[in-house]
C-alpha atoms as a PDB file:
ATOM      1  CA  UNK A   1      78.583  48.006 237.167  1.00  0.00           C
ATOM      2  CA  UNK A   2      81.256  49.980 239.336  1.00  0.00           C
ATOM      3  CA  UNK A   3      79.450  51.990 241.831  1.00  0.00           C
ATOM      4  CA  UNK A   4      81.367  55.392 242.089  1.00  0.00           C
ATOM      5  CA  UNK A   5      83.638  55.563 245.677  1.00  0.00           C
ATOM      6  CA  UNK A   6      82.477  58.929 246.976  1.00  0.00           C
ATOM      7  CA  UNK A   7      80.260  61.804 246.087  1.00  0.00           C
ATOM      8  CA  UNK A   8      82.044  65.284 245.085  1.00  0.00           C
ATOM      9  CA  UNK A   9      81.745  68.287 247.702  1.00  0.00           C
ATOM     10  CA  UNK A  10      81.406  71.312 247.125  1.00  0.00           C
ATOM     11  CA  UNK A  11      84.535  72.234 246.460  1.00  0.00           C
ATOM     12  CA  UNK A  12      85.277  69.575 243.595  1.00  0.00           C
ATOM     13  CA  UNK A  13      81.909  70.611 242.486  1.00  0.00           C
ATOM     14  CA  UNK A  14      82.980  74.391 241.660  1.00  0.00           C
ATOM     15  CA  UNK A  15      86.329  73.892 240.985  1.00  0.00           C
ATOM     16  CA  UNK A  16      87.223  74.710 237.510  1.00  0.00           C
ATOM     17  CA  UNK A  17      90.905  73.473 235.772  1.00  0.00           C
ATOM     18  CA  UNK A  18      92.330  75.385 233.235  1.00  0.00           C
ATOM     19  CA  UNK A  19      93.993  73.086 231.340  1.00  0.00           C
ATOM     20  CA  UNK A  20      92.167  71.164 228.802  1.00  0.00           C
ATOM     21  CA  UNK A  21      93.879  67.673 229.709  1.00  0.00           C
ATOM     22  CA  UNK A  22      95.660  66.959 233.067  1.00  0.00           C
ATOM     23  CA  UNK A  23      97.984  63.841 233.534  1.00  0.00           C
ATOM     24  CA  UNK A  24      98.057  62.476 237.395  1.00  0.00           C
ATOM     25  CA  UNK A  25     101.137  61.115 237.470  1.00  0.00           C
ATOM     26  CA  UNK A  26     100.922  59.068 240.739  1.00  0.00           C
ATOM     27  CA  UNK A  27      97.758  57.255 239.091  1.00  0.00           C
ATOM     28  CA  UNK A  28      98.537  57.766 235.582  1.00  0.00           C
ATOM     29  CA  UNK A  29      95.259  59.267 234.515  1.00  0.00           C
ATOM     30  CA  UNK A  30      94.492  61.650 232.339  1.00  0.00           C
ATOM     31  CA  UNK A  31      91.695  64.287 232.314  1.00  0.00           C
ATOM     32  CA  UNK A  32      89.980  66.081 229.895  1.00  0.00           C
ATOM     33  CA  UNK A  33      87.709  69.259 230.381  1.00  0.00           C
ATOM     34  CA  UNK A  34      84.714  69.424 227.560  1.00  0.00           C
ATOM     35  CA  UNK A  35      84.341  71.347 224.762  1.00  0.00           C
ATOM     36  CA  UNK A  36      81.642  74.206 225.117  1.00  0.00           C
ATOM     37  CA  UNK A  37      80.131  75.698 222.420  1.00  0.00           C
ATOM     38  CA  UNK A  38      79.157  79.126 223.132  1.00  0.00           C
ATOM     39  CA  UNK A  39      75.967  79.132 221.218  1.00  0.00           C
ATOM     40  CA  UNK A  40      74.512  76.458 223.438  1.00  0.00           C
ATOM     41  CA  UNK A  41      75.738  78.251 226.413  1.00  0.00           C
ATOM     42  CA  UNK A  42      73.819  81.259 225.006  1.00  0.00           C
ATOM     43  CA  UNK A  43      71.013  79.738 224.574  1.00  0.00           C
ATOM     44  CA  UNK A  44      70.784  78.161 228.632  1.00  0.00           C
ATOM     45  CA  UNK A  45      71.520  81.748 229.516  1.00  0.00           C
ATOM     46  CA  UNK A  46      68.791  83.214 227.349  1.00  0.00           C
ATOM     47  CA  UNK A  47      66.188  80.821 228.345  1.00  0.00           C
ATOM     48  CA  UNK A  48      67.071  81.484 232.202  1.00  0.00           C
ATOM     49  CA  UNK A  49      66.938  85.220 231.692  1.00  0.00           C
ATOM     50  CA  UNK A  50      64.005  85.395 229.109  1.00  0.00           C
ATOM     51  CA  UNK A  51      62.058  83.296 231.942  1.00  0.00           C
ATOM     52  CA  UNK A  52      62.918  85.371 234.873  1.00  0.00           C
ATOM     53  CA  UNK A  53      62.117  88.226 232.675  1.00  0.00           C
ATOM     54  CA  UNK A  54      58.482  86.790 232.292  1.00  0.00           C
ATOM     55  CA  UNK A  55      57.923  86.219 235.877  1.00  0.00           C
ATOM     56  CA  UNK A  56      59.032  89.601 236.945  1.00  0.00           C
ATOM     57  CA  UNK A  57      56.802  90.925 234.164  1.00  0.00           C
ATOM     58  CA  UNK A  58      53.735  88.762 235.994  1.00  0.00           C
ATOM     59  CA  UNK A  59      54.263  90.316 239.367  1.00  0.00           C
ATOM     60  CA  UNK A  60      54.196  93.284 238.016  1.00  0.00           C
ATOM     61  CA  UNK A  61      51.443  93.226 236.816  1.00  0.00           C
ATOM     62  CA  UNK A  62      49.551  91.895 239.643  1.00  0.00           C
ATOM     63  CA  UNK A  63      49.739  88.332 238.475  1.00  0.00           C
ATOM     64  CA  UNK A  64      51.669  86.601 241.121  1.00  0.00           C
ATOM     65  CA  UNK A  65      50.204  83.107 240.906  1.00  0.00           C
ATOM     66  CA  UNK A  66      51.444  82.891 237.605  1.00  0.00           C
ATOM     67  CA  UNK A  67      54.568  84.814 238.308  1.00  0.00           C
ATOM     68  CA  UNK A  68      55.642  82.309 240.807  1.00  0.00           C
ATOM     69  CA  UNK A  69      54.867  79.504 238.582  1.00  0.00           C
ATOM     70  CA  UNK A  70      57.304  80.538 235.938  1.00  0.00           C
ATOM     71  CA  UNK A  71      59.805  81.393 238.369  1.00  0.00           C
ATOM     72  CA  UNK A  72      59.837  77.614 240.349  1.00  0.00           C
ATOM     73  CA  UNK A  73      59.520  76.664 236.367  1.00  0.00           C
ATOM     74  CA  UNK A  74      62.844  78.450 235.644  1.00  0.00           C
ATOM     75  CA  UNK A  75      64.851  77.228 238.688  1.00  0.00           C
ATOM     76  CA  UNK A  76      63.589  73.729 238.583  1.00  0.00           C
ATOM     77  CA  UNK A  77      64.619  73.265 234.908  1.00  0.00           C
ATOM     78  CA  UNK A  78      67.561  75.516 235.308  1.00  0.00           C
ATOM     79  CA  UNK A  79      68.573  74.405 238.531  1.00  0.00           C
ATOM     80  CA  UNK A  80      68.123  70.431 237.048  1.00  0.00           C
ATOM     81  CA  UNK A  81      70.007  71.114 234.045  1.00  0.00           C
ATOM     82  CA  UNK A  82      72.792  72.474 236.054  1.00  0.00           C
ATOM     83  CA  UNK A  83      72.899  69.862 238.535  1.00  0.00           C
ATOM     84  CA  UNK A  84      72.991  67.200 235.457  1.00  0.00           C
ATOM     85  CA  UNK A  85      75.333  69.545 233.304  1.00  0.00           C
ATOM     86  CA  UNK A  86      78.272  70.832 235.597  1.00  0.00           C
ATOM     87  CA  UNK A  87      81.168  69.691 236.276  1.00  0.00           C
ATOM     88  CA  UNK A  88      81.851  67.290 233.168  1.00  0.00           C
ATOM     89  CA  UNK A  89      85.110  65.506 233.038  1.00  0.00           C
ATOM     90  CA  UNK A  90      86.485  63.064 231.036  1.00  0.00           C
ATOM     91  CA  UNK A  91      89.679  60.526 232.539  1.00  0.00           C
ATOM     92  CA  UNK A  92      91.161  57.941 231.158  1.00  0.00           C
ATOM     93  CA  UNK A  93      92.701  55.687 233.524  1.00  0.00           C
ATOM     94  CA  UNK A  94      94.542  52.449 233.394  1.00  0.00           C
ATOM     95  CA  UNK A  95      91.570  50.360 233.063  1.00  0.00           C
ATOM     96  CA  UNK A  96      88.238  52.697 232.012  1.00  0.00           C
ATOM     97  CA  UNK A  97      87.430  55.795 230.686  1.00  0.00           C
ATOM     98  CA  UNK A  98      85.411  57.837 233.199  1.00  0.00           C
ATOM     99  CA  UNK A  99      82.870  60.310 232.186  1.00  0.00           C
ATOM    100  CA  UNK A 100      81.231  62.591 234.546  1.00  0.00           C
ATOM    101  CA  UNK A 101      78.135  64.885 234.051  1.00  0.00           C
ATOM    102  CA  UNK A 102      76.891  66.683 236.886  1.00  0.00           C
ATOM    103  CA  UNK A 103      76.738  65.628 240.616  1.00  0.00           C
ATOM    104  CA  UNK A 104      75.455  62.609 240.145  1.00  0.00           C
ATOM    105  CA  UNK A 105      76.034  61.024 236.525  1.00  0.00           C
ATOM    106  CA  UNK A 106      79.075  58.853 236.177  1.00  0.00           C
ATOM    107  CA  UNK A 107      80.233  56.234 233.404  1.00  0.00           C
ATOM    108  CA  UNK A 108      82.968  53.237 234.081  1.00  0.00           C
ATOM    109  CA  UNK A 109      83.424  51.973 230.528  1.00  0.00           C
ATOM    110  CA  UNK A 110      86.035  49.201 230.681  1.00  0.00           C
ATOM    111  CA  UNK A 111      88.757  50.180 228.110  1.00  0.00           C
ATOM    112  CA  UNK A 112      88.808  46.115 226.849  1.00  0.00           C
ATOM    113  CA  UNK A 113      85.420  46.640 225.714  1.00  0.00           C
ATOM    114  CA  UNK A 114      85.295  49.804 223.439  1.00  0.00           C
ATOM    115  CA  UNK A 115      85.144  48.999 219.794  1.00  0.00           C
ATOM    116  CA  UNK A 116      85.529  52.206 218.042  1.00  0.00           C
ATOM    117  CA  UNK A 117      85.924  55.725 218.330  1.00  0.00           C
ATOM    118  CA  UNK A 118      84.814  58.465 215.820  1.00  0.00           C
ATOM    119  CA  UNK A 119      83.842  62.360 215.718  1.00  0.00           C
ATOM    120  CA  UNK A 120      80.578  63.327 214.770  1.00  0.00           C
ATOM    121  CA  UNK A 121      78.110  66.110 214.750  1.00  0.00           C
ATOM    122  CA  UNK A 122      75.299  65.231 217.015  1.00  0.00           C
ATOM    123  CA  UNK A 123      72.387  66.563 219.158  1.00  0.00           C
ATOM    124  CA  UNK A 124      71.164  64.151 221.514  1.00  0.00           C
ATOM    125  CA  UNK A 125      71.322  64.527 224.617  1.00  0.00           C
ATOM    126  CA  UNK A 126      74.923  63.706 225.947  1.00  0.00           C
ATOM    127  CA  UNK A 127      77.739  64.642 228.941  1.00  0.00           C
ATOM    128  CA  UNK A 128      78.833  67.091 226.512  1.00  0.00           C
ATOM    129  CA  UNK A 129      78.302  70.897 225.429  1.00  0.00           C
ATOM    130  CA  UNK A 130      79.225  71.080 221.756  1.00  0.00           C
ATOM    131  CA  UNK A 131      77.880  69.232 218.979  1.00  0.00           C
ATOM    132  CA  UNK A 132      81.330  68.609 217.748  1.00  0.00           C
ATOM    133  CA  UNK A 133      81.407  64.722 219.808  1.00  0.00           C
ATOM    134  CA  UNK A 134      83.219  61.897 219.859  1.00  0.00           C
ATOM    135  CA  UNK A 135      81.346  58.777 219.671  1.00  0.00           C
ATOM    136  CA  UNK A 136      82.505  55.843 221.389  1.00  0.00           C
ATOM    137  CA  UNK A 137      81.371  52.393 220.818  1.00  0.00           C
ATOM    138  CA  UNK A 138      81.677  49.567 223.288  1.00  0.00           C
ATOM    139  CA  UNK A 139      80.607  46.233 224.279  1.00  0.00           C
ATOM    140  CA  UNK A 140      78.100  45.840 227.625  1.00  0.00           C
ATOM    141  CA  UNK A 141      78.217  41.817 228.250  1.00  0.00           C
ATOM    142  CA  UNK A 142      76.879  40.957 224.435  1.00  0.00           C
ATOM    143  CA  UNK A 143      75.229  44.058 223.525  1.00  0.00           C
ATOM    144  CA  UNK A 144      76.300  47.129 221.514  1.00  0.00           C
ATOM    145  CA  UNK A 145      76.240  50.548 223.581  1.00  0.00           C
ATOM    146  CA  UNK A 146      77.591  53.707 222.778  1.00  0.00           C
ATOM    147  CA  UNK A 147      78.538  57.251 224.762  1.00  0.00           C
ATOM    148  CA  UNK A 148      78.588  60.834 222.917  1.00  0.00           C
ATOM    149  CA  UNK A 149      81.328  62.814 224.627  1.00  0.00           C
ATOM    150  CA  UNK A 150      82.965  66.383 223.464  1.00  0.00           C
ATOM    151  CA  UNK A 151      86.915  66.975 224.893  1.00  0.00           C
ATOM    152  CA  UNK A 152      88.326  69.945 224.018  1.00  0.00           C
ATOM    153  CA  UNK A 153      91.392  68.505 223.105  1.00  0.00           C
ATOM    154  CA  UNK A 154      89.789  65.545 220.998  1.00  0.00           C
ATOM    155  CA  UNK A 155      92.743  64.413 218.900  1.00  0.00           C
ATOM    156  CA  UNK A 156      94.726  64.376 222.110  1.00  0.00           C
ATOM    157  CA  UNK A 157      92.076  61.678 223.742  1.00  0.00           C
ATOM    158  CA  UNK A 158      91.713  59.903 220.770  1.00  0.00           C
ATOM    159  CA  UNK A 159      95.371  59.109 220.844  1.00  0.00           C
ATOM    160  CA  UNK A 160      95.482  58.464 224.623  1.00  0.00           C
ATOM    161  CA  UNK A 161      92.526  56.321 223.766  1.00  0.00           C
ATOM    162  CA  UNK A 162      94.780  54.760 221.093  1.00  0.00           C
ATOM    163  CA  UNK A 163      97.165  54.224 222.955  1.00  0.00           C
ATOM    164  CA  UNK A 164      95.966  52.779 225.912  1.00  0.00           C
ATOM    165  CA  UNK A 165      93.632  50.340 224.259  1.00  0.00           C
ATOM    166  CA  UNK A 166      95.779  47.805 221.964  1.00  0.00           C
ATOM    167  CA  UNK A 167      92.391  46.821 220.341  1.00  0.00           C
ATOM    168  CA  UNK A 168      92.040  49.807 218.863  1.00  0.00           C
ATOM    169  CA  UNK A 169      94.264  50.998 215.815  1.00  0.00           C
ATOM    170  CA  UNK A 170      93.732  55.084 214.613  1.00  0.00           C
ATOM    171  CA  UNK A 171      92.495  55.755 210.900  1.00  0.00           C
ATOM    172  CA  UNK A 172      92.647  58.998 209.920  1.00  0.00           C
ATOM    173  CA  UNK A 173      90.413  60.449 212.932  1.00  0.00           C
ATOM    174  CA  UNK A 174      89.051  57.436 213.946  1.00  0.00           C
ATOM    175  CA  UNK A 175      90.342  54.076 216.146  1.00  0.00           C
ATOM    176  CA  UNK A 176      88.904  50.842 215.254  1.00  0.00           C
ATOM    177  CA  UNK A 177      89.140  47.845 216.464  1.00  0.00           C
ATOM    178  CA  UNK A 178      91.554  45.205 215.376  1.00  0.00           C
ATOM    179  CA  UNK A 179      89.570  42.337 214.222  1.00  0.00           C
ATOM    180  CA  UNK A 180      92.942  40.195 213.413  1.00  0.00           C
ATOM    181  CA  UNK A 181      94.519  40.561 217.363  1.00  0.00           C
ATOM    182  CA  UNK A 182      90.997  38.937 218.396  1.00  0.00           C
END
């Protein structure tokens, strides 16, 4: 397991790219924002507000025990979900594909080791804010393991994936691996 070299300030941490994939030239990554569906969005929004909502309705009503609960319940869980939620990136580099969610989530997944890659609908939890994901399947030492991530621009990974991985072959909207190179 690759530990990751530093810990994002502030500053990474807020800033936002407009593009949906970004080559780096000098290191020959690219990068891929996520794909948000604004539904989902919606509802994180909703459930923030419709909580806040209840706790100001508590203390105005003289019930500030219970107020306060549902207000350190609302910025806990909100606060956790953003933490674990934003930033998420996606970069392929030379040698892995790197997925970040939140501060402190990160994935290395060597690009030898990934066996297939697919779209899917899918709601478990994931670094990813749609439901429209790409499943990837790799390799860890013997075992099968797998990562749900949603890039805006999925056909656009799916062929840098392609391309960078010369296991891998594309099928219609799927790569899969190339059981006669191995």
């Amino acid at each position: 397991m690759q530990r990751s070299k530093r810990i994002p300030g502030i500053k990474e941490a807020l800033m936002f790219k407009a593009e949906t994939c970004e080559t780096d030239d000098s290191k020959n990554v690219s990068r891929y924002q996520p794909k948000v569906d604004w539904w989902l969005t919606l509802c994180f929004v909703s459930l923030t507000a419709s909580g806040s909502i209840a706790s100001i309705l508590q203390f105005s009503q003289g019930q500030q025990a219970i107020g306060l609960a549902i207000l350190a319940s609302v910025l806990i869980i909100g606060g956790l979900l953003a933490l674990l939620g934003y930033p998420t990136t996606y970069a392929i580099t030379e040698q892995h594909l790197e997925v970040r969610a939140g501060l402190f989530l990160k994935w290395n997944i060597s690009l030898g080791t990934l066996r297939e890659v697919f779209p899917i609908l899918n709601i478990e939890s994931a670094p990813a804010w749609s439901i429209k994901r790409l499943r990837i399947n790799y390799t860890v030492y013997t075992n099968q393991a797998y990562i749900l991530i949603a890039p805006e621009d999925s056909a656009g990974f799916l062929q840098e994936i392609v391309n960078r991985c010369p296991q891998l072959t594309q099928v219609d909207d799927r790569a899969v691996y190339r059981a006669s190179l191995y």
